[in-house]
N, C-alpha and C. Protein backbone atom coordinates (compact mmCIF):
# COMPACT_ATOMS: atom_id res chain seq x y z
N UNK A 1 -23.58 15.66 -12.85
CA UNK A 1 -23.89 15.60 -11.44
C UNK A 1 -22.63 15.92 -10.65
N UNK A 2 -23.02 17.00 -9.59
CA UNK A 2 -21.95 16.96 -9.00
C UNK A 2 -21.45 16.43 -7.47
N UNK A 3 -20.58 15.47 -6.95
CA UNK A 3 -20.38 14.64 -5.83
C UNK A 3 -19.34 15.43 -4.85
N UNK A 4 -19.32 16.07 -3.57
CA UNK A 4 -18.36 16.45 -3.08
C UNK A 4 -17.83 15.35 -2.32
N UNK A 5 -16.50 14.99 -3.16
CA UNK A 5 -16.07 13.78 -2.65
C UNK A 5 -15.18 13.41 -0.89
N UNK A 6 -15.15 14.67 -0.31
CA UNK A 6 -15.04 14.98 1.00
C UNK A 6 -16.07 14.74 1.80
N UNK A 7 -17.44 14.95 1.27
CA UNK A 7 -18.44 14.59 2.19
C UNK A 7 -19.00 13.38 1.69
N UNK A 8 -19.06 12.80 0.85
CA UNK A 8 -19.69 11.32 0.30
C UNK A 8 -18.40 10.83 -0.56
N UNK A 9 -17.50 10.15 0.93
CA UNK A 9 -16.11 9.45 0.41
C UNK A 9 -16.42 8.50 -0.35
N UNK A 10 -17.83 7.55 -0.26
CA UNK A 10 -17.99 6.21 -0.50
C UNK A 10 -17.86 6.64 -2.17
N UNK A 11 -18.55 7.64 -2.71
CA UNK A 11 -18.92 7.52 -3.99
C UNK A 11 -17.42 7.86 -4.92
N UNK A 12 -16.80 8.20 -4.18
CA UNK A 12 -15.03 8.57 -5.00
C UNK A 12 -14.51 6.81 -5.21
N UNK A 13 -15.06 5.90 -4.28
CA UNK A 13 -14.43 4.52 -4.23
C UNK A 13 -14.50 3.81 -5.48
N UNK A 14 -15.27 4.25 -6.56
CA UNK A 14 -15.22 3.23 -7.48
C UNK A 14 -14.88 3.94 -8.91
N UNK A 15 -14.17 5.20 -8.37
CA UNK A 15 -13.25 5.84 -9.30
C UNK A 15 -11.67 5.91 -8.78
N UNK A 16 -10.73 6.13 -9.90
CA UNK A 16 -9.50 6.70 -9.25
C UNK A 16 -9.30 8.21 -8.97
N UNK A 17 -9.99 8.75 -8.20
CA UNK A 17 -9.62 9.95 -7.59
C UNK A 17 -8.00 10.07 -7.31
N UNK A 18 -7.65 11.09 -7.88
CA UNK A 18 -5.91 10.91 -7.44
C UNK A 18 -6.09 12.75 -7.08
N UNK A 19 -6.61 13.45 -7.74
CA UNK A 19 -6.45 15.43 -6.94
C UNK A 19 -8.38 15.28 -7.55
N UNK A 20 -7.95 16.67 -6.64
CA UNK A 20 -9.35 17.29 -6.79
C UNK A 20 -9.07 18.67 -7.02
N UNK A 21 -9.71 19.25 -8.08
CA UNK A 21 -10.69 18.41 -8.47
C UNK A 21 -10.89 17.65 -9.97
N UNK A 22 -11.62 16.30 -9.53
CA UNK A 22 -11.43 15.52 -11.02
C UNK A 22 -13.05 15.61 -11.49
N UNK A 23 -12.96 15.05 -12.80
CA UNK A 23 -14.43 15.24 -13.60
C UNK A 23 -14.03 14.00 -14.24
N UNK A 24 -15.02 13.49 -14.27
CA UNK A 24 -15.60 12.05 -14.95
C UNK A 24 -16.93 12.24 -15.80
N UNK A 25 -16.35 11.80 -16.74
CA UNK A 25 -17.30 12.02 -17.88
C UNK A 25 -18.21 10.66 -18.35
N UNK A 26 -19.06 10.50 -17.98
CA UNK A 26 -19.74 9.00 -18.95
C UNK A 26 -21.56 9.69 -19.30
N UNK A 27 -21.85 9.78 -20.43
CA UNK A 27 -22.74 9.98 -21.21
C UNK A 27 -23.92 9.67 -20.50
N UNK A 28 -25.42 10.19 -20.83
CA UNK A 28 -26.38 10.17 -20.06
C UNK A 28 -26.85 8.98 -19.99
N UNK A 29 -26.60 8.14 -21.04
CA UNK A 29 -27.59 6.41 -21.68
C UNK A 29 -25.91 5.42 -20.93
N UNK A 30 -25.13 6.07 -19.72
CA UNK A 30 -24.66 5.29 -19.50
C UNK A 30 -23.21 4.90 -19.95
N UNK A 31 -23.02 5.63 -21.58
CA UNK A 31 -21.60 4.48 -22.27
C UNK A 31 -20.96 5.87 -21.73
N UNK A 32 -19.50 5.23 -22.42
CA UNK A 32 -18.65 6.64 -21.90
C UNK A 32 -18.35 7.27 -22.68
N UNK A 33 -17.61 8.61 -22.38
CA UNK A 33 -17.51 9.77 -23.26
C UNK A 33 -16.15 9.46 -23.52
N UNK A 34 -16.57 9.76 -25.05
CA UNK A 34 -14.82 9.60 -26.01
C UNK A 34 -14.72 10.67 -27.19
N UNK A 35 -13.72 11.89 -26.38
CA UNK A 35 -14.00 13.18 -27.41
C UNK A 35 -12.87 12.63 -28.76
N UNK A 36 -13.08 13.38 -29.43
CA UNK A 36 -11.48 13.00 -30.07
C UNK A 36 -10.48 13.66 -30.09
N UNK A 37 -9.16 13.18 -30.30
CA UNK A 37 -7.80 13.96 -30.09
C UNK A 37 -7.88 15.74 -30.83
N UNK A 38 -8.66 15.71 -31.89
CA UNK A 38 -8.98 17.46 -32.53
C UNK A 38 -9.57 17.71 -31.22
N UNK A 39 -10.50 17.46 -30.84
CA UNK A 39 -11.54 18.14 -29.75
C UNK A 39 -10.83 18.36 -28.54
N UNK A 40 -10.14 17.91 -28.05
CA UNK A 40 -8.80 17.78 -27.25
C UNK A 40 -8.32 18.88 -27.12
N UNK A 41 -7.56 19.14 -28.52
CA UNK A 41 -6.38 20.28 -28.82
C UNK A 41 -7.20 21.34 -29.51
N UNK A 42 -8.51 21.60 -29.65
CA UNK A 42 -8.89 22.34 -29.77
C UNK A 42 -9.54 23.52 -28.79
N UNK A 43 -10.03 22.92 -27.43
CA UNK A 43 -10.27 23.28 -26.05
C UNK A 43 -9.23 23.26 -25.39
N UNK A 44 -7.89 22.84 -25.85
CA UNK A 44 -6.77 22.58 -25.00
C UNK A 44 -6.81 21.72 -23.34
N UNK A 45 -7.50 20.71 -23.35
CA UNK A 45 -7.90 19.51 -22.37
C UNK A 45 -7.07 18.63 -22.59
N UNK A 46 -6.39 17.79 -21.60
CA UNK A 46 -5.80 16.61 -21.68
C UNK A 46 -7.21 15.43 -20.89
N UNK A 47 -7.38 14.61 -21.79
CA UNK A 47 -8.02 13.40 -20.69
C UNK A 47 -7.82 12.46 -20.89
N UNK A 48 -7.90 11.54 -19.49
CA UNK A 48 -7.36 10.72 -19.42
C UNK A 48 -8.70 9.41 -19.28
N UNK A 49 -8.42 8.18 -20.02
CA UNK A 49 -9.44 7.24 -20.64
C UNK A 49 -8.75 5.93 -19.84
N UNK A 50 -10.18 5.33 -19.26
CA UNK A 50 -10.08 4.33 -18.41
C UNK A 50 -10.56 3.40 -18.78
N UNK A 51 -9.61 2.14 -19.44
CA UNK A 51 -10.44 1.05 -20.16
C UNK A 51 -10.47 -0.41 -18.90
N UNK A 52 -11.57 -1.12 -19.38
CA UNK A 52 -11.71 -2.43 -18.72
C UNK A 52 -10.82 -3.13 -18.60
N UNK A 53 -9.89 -3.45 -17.40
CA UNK A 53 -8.86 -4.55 -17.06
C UNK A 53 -9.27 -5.66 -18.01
N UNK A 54 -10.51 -6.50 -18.19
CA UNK A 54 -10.24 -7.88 -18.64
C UNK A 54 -10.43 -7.44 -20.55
N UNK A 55 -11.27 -6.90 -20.99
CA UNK A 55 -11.64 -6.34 -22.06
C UNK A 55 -10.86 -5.08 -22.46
N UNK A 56 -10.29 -4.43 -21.87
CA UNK A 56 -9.98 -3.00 -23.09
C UNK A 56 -10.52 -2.22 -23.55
N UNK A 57 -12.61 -2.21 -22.87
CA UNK A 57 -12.66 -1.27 -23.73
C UNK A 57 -13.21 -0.23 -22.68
N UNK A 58 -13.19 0.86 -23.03
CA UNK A 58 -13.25 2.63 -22.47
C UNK A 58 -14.44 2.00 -21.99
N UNK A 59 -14.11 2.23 -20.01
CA UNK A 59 -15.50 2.22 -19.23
C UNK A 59 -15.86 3.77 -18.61
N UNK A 60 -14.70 4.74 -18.98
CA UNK A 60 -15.00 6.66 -18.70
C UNK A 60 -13.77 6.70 -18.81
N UNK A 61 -14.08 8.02 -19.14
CA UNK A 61 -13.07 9.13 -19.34
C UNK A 61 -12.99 10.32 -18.57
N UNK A 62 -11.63 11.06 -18.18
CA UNK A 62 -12.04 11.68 -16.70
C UNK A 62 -11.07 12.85 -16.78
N UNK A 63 -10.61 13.68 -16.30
CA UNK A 63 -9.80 15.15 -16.41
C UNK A 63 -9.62 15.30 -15.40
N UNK A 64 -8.20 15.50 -14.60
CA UNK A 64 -7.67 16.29 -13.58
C UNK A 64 -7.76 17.39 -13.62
N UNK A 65 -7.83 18.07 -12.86
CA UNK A 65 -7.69 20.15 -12.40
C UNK A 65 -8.89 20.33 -12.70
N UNK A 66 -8.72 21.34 -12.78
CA UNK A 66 -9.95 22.84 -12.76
C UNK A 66 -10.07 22.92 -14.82
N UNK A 67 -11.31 23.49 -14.90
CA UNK A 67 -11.62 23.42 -16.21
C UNK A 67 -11.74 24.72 -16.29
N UNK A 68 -12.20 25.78 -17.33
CA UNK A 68 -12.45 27.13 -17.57
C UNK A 68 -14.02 26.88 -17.55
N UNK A 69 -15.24 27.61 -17.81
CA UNK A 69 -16.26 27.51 -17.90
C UNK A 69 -16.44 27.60 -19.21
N UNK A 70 -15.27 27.92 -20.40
CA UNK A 70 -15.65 27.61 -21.46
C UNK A 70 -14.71 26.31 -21.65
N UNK A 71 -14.30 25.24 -21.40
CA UNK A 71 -13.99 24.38 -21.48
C UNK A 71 -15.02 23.34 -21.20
N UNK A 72 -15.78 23.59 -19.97
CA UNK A 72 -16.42 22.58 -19.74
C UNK A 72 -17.88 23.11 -20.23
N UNK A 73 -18.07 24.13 -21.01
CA UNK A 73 -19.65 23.78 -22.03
C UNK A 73 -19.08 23.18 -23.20
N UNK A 74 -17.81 23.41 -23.58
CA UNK A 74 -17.76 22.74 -25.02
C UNK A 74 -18.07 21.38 -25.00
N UNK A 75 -17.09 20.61 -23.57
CA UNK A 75 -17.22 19.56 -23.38
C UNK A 75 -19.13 19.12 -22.97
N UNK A 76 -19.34 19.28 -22.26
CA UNK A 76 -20.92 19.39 -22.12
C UNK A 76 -21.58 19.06 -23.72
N UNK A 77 -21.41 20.36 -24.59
CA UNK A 77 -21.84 20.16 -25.77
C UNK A 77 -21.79 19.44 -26.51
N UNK A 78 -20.20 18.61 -26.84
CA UNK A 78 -19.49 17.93 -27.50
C UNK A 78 -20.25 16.42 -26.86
N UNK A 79 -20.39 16.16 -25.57
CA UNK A 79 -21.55 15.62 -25.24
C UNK A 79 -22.80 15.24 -25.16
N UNK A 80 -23.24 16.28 -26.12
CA UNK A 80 -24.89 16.66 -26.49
C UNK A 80 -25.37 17.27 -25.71
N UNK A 81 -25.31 17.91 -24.58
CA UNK A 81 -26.23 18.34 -23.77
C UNK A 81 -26.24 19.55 -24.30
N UNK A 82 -27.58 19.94 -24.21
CA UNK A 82 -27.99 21.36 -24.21
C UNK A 82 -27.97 22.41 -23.18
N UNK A 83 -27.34 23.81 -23.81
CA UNK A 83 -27.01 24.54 -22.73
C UNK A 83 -27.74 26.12 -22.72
């Protein structure tokens, strides 16, 4: 889904938006997306994983900048979605 966070500021509030543009990744059933470090360096993506202050564990995972359009079907895929 995509949010233009300039026109619906409220919905950037319960992420850390720091540039735009960012992508937040959390899976369709809700949990979050956790590629692994191969999948990483294989698309050449850095992301960055946001765990629960009281717990620790990964509540999303999210990417600064601009993606390629083949970056973000792998990711998509690597996600399950069908493309």
């Amino acid at each position: 889904h995509y949010t233009d966070v300039w026109v619906h500021t409220e919905a950037a509030q319960s992420f850390p938006i720091r540039v735009v543009p960012t992508q937040v990744f959390i899976l369709a059933d809700g949990t979050p997306y956790q590629p692994s470090e191969v999948f990483e360096e294989e698309i050449g993506v850095s992301f960055t994983f946001y765990n629960h202050k009281d717990t620790g564990e990964l509540t999303f995972t999210a990417h600064e900048g601009a993606l390629t359009l083949a970056q973000m079907r792998a990711i998509l895929a690597d996600m399950g979605a069908t493309l």
